[in-house]
Protein backbone atom coordinates (compact mmCIF):
# COMPACT_ATOMS: atom_id res chain seq x y z
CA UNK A 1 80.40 76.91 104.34
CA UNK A 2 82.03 78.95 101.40
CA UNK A 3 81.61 82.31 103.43
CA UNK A 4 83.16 80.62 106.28
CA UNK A 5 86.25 79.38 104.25
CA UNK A 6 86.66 83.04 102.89
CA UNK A 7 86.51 84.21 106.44
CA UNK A 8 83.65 87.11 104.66
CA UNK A 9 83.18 88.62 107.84
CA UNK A 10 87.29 90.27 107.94
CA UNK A 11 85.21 92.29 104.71
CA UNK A 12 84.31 94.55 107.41
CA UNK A 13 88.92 95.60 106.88
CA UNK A 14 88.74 97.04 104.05
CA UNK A 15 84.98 97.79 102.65
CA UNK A 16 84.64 100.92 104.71
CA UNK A 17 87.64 102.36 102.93
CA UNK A 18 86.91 101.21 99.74
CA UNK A 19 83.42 103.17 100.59
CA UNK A 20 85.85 106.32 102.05
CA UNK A 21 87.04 106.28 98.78
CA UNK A 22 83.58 106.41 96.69
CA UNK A 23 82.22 109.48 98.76
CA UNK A 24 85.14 111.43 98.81
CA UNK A 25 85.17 110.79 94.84
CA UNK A 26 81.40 111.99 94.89
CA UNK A 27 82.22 114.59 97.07
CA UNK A 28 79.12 113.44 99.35
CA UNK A 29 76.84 110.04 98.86
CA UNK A 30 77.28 108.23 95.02
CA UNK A 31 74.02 107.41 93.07
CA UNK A 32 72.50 103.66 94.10
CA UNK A 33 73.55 102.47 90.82
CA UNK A 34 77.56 103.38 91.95
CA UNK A 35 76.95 101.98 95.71
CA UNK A 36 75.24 98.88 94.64
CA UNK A 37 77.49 98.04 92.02
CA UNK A 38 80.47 99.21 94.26
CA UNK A 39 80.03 96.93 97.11
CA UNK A 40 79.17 93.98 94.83
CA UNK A 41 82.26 94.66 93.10
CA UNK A 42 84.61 95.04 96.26
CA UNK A 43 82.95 91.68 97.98
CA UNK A 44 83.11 89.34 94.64
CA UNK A 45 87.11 90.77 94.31
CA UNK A 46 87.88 89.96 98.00
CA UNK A 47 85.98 86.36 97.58
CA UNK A 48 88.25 85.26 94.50
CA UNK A 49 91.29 86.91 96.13
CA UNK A 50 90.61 84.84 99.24
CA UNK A 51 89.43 81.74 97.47
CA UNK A 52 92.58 81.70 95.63
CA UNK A 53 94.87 82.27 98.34
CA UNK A 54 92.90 79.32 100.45
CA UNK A 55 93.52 76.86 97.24
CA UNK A 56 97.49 78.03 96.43
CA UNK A 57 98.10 77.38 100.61
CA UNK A 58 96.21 74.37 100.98
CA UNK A 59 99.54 72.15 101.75
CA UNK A 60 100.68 74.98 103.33
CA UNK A 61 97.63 75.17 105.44
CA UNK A 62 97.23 71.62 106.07
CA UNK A 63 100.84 71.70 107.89
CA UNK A 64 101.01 74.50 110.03
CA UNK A 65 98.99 73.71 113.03
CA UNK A 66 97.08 77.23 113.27
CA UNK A 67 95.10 76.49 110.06
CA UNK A 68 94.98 73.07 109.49
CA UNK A 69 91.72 73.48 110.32
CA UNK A 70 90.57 75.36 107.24
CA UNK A 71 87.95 73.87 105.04
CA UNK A 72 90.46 72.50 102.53
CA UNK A 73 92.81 70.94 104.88
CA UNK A 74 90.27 69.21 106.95
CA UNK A 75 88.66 67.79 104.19
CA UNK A 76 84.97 70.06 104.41
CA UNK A 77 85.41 71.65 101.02
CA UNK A 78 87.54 70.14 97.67
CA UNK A 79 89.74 72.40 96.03
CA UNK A 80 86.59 72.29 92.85
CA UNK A 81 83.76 73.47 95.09
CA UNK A 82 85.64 76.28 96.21
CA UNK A 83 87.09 76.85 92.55
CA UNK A 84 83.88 77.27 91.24
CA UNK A 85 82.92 79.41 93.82
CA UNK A 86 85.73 81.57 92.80
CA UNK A 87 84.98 81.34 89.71
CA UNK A 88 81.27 82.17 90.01
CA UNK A 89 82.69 85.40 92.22
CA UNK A 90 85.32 86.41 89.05
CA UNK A 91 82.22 86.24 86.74
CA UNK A 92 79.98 88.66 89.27
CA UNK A 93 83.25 91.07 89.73
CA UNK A 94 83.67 91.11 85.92
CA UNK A 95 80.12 92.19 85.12
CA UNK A 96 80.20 94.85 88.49
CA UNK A 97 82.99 96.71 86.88
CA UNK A 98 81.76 96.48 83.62
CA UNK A 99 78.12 98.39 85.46
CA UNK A 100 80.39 100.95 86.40
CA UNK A 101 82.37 102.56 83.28
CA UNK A 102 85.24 101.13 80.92
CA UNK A 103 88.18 101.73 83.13
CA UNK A 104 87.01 100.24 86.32
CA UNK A 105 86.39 97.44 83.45
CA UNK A 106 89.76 97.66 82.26
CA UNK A 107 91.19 97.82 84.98
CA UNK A 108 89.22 94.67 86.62
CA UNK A 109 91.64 91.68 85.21
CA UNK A 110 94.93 93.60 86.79
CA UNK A 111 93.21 94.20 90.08
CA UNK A 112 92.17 89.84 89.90
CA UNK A 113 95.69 89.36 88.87
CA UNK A 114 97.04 90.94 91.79
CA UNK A 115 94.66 89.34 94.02
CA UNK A 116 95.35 86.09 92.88
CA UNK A 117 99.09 86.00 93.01
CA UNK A 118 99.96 87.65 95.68
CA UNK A 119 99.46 84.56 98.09
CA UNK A 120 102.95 83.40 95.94
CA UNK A 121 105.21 85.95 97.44
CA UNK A 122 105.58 83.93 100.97
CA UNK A 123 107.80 81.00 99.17
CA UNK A 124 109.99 83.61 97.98
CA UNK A 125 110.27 87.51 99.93
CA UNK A 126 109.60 88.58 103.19
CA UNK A 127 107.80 91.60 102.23
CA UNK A 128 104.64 89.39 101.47
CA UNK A 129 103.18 91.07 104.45
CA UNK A 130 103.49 94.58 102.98
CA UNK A 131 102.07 93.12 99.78
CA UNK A 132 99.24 91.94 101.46
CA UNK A 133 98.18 95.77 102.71
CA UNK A 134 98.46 96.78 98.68
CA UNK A 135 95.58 93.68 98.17
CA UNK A 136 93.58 95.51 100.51
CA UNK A 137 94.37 99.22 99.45
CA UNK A 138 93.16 98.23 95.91
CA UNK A 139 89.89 99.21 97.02
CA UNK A 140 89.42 102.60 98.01
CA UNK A 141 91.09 103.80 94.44
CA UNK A 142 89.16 101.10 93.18
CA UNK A 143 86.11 102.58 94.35
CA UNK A 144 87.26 106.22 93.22
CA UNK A 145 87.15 105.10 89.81
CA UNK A 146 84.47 103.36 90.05
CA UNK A 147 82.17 107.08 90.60
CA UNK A 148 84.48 109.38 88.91
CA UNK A 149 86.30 107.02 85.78
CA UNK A 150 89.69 107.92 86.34
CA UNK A 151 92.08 107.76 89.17
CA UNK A 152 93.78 111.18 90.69
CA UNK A 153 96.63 111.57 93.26
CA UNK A 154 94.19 111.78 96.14
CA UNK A 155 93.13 108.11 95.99
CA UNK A 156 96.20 106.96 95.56
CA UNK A 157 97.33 108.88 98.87
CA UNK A 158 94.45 106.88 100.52
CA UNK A 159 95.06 103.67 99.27
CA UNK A 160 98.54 104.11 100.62
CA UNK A 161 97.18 104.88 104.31
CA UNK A 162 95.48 101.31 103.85
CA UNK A 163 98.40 99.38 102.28
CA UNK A 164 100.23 100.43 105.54
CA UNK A 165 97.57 100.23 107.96
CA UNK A 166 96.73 96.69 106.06
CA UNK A 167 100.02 95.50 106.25
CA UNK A 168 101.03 95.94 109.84
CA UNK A 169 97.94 93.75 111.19
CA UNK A 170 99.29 91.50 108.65
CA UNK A 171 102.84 91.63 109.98
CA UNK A 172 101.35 90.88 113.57
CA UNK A 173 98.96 88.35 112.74
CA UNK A 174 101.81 86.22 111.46
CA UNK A 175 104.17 86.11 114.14
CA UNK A 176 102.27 83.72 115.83
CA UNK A 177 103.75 81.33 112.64
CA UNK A 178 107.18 82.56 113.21
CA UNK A 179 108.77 79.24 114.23
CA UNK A 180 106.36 77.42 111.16
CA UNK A 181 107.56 79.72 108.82
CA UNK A 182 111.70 79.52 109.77
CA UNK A 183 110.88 75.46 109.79
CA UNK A 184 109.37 75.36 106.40
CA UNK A 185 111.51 78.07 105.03
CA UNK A 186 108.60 80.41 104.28
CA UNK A 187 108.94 84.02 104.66
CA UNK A 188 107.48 86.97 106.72
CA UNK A 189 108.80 89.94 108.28
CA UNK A 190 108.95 88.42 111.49
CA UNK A 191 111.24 85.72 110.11
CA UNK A 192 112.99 87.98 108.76
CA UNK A 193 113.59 90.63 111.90
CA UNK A 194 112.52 88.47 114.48
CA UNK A 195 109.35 89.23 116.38
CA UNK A 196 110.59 92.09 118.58
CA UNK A 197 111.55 93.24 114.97
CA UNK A 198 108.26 92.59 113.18
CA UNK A 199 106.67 94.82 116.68
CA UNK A 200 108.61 97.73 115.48
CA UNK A 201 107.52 97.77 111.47
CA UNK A 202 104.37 97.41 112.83
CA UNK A 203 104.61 100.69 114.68
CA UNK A 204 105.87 102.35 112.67
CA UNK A 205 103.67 101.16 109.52
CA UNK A 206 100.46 102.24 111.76
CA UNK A 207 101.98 105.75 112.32
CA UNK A 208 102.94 106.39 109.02
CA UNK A 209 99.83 105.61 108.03
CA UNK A 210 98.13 107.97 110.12
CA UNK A 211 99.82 110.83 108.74
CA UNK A 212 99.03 109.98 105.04
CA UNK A 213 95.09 109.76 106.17
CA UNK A 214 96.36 113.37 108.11
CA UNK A 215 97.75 114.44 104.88
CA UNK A 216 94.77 113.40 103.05
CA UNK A 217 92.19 115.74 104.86
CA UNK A 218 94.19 118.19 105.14
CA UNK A 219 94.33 117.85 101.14
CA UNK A 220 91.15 117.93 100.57
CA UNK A 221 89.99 120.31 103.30
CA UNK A 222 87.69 117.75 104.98
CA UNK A 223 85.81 119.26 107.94
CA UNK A 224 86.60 118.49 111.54
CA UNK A 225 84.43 115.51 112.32
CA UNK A 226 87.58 114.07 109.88
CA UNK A 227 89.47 114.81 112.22
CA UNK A 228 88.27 114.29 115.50
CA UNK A 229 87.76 110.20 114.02
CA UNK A 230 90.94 109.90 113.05
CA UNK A 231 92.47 111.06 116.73
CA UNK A 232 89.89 108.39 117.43
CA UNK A 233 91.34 105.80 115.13
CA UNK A 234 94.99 106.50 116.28
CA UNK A 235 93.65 105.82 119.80
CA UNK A 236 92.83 102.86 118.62
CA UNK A 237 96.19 101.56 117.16
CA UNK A 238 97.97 103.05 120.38
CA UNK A 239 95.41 100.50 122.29
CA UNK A 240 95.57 97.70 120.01
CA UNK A 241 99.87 98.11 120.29
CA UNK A 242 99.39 97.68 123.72
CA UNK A 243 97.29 94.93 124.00
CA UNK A 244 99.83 92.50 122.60
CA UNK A 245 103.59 92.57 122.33
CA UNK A 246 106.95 90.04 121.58
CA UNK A 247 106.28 88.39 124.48
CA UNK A 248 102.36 87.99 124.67
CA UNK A 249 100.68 87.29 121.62
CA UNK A 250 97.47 86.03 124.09
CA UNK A 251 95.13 88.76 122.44
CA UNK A 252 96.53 88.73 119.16
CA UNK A 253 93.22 87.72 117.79
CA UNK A 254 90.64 90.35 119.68
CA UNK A 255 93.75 93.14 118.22
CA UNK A 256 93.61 91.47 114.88
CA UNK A 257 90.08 91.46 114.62
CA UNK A 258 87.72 93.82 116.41
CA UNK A 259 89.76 96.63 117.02
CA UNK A 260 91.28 96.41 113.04
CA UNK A 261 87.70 96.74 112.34
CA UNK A 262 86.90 99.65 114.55
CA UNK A 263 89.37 101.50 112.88
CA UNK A 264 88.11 101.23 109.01
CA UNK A 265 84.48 101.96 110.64
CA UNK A 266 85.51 105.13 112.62
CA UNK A 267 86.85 106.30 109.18
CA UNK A 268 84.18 105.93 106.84
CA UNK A 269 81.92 107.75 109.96
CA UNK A 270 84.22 110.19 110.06
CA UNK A 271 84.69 110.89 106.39
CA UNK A 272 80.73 110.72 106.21
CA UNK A 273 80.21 113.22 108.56
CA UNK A 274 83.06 115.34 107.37
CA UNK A 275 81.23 115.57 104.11
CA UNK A 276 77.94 116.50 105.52
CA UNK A 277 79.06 118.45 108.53
């Protein structure tokens, strides 16, 4: 029940770039000790990020009719349970970082911080969407640290790719509360641009963030299998762009989802390759 409030399985966004991030820091596969300690860490961030965000939007949750289904709302979980779940998950994130070296420690509390307040931004700035993709592109620098102990330029290129990648799916996914949102005086970028609007940052979000993950092999002289999955990937945000649009938001959910998905797994097989070509 507490996976299923977290929605765990949308880990599958951003842990392949968080791992993108820990090879291209090892230059090829990390010891077990970095990978196991990695992936715990990522997973126990994500849970208190999400557990927090489900908790702060509760009321929020409970009247918007899309997720008033949610565990809180409907009365499945109590805000405790699922605190001391989060809780339980800050403790196991802690202790990860701490397995790693002191300035994935260090940096551990800022990373939470971020996490946790980030859900605020929607009461008071429509560029809580694009704050959203920077939750997510925590990771892959996060993970770079994690195997080297320091953070360089390279990372930071990456984690931009994500925060822009990250935050157009997150534009999308909320215009379907666009009318919610300009009722309860919330914002988004949608309320803010109006859907057709919130279609075009979107765009142009997912092509910008193609050419910093261009820019980034091209860096770092990755080999071609690099490329050839990220002409893949772009195929995949042309298709996704054209599966919904202002008018139809029908499929939001399968472009939300699988193909958002498709795209963070093509990368890491890419990089992978890349590295071992």
């Amino acid at each position: 029940m507490f996976l299923g409030a977290i929605t765990f399985h949308e880990s599958i966004f951003a842990l392949p770039f968080a791992y993108i991030g820990m090879v291209l820091a090892a230059d090829g596969l990390p010891t077990w000790h970095q990978f196991a300690w990695i992936t715990v860490a990522m997973v126990s961030a994500r849970t208190v990020g999400m557990s927090a965000n489900r908790i702060i939007d509760r009321h929020i949750d409970a009247r918007n009719p899309r997720s008033a289904g949610r565990h809180l709302p409907s009365g499945r979980l109590k805000v405790g349970e699922l605190a001391a779940f989060a809780l339980a998950s800050l403790g196991i994130f802690i202790f990860a970082a701490a397995q790693l070296n002191s300035l994935a420690l260090a940096l551990a509390p800022v990373a939470v911080a971020y996490l946790v307040l980030y859900p605020l931004t929607k009461r008071f700035t429509w560029t809580a969407n694009l704050l959203l993709g920077w939750a997510l592109a925590i990771s892959p620098s996060a993970a770079w640290i994690g195997v080297t102990g320091r953070l360089q330029w390279q990372p930071v290129l990456l984690s931009l790719s994500v925060a822009l990648w990250a935050g157009s799916f997150d534009i999308l996914y909320h215009t379907q509360d666009y009318e919610f949102h300009r009722r309860e005086g919330y914002h988004s970028v949608a309320r803010r641009f109006g859907i057709a609007g919130a279609f075009r940052w979107a765009r142009a979000l997912d092509a910008l963030a193609m050419v910093c993950m261009l820019s980034l092999g091209l860096w770092m002289e990755l080999a071609f299998p690099y490329f050839l999955g990220l002409a893949v990937a772009t195929g995949l945000l042309v298709y996704k762009h054209r599966l919904i649009s202002p008018t139809d938001l029908s499929r939001l959910d399968r472009s939300f989802g699988r193909i958002n998905a498709y795209v963070s797994t093509t990368m890491l097989a890419a990089t992978l390759a890349a590295l071992f070509v």
